[in-house]
Protein backbone atom coordinates (compact mmCIF):
# COMPACT_ATOMS: atom_id res chain seq x y z
CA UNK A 1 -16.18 50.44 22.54
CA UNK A 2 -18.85 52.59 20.69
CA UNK A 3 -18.40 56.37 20.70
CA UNK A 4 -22.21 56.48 21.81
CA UNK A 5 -21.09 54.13 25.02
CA UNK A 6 -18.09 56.69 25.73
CA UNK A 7 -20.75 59.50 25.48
CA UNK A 8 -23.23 57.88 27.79
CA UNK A 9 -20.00 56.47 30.58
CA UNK A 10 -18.78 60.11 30.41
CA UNK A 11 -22.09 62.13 30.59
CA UNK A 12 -22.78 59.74 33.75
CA UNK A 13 -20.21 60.77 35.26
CA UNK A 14 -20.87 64.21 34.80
CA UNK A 15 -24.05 64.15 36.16
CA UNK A 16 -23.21 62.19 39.12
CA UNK A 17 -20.17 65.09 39.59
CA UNK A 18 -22.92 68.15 39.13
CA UNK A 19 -24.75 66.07 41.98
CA UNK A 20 -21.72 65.89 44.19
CA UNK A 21 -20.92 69.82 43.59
CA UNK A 22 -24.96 70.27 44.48
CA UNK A 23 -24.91 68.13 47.72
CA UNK A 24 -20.95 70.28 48.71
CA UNK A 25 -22.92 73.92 48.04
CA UNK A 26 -25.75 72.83 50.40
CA UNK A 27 -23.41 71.59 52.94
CA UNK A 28 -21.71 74.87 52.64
CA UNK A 29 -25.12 77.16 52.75
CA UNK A 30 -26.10 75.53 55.94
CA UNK A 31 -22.88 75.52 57.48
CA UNK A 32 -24.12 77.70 60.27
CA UNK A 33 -27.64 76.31 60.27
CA UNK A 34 -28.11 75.03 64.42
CA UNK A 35 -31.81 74.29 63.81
CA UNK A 36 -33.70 72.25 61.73
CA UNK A 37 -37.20 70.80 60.66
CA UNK A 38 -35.83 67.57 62.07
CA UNK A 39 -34.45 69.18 65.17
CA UNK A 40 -31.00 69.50 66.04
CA UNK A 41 -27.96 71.27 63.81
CA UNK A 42 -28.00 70.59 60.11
CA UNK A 43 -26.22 67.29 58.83
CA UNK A 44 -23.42 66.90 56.37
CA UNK A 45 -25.09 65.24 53.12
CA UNK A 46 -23.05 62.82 50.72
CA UNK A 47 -24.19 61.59 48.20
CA UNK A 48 -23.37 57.40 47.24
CA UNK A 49 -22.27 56.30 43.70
CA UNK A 50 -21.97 52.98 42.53
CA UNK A 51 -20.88 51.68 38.97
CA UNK A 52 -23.10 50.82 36.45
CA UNK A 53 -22.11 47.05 35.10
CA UNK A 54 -22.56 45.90 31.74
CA UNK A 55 -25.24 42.60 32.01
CA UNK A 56 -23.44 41.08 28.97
CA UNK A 57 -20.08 40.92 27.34
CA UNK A 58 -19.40 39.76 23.80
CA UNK A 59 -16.89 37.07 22.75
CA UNK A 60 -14.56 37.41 20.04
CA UNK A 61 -17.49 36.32 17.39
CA UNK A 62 -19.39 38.90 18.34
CA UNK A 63 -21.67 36.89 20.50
CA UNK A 64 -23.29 37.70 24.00
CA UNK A 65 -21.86 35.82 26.39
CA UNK A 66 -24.92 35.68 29.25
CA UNK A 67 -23.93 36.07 33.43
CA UNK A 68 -20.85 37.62 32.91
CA UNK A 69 -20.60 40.92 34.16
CA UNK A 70 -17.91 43.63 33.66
CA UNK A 71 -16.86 47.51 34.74
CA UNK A 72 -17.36 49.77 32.02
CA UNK A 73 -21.14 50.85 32.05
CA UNK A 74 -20.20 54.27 33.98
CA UNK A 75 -21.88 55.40 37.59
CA UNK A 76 -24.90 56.17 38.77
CA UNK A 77 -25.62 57.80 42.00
CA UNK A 78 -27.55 55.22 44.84
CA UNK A 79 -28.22 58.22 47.49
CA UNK A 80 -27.84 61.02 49.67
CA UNK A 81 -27.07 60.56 52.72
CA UNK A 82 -26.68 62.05 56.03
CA UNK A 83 -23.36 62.27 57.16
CA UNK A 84 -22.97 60.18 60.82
CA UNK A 85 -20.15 62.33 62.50
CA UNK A 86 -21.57 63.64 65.90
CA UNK A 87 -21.82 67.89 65.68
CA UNK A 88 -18.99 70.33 66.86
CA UNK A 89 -19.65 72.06 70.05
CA UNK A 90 -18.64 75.65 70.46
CA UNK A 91 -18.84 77.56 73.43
CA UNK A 92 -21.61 81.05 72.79
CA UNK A 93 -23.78 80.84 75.56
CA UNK A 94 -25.54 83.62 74.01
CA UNK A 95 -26.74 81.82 70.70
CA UNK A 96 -30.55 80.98 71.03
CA UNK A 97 -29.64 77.43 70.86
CA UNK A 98 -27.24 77.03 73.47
CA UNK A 99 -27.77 74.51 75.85
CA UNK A 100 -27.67 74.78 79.99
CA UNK A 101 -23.80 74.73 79.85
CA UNK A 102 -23.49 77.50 77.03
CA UNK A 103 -22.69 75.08 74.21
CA UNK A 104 -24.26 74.79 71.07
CA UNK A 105 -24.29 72.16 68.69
CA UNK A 106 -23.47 73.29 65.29
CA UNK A 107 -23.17 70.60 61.48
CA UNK A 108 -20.70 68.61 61.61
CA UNK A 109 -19.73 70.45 57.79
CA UNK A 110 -16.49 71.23 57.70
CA UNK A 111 -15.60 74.10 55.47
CA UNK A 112 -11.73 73.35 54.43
CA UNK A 113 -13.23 69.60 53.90
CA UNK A 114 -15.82 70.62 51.65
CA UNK A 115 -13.67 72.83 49.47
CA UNK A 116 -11.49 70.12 48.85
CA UNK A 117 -14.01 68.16 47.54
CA UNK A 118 -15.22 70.66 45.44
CA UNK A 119 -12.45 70.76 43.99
CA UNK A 120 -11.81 67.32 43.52
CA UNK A 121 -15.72 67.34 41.60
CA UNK A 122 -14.76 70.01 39.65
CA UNK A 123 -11.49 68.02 38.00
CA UNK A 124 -13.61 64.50 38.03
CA UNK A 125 -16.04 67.00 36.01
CA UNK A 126 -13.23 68.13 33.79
CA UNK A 127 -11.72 65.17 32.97
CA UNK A 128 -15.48 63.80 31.72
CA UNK A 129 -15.61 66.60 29.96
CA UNK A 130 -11.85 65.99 28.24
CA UNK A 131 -13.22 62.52 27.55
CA UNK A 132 -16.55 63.64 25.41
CA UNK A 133 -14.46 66.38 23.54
CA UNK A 134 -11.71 63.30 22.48
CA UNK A 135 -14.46 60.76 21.72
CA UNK A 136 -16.36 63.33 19.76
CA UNK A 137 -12.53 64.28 17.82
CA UNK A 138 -11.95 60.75 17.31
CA UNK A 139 -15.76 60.21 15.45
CA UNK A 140 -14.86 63.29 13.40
CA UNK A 141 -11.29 62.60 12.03
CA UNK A 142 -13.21 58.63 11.40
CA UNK A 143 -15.73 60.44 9.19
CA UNK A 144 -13.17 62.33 7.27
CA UNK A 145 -11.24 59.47 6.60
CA UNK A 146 -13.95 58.80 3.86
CA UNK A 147 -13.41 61.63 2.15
């Protein structure tokens, strides 16, 4: 594998990662949010990844072998989407948005869930990041082997 090809797999992933930390802070920021333009409480987002194949693999001679597919192209991200999980209720019959019975419907974000996804991100960013810095030592110590 090319250092270039570890470079693009890994900055991918970090990109798709700085996406997923995006889509957790907005989930968090509206974690109170009851009303929106699309009526009704806010909605948990996620965003969708799927991985990038490579269209061609070589053979041992070097040649491209057509219609066979394999893993290794790195991620990118498909969508954001809402969240289906129906909204918590909680009792405040003094909230603006409370219905007849004193209930209002508030996201369906859960704060404890979120922050352990966050972190989660935050390592999947790290570990990209470990994998540029080790490509990037590898193509160094290779040019001073010429020396």
């Amino acid at each position: 594998m090319s250092v270039f090809k570890t470079f693009r797999i890994a900055a991918s992933g970090l990109t798709a990662e700085r996406l997923r930390m995006d889509t957790i802070a907005s989930n968090l920021a509206n974690v109170n949010t009851t009303r929106t333009e699309e009526g009704g409480p806010y909605r948990r987002q996620v965003p969708v990844f799927a991985a990038v194949l490579d269209e061609s693999m070589q053979n041992g001679a070097g040649v491209k072998v057509p219609f066979q597919r394999s893993f290794g192209g790195g991620v990118r991200v498909v969508g954001v989407v809402s969240d289906p999980s129906p909204p918590r209720l909680v009792y405040d019959p003094q909230h603006p948005d409370a219905n007849a019975d004193g209930y209002v419907e508030m996201p369906n974000v859960h704060v404890v869930k979120e922050m352990v996804d966050l972190i989660t991100a935050t390592r999947a960013y790290e570990a990209n990041i470990v994998a540029i810095n080790s490509a990037k030592s590898m193509a160094q110590r290779a040019l001073e082997i010429g020396r």
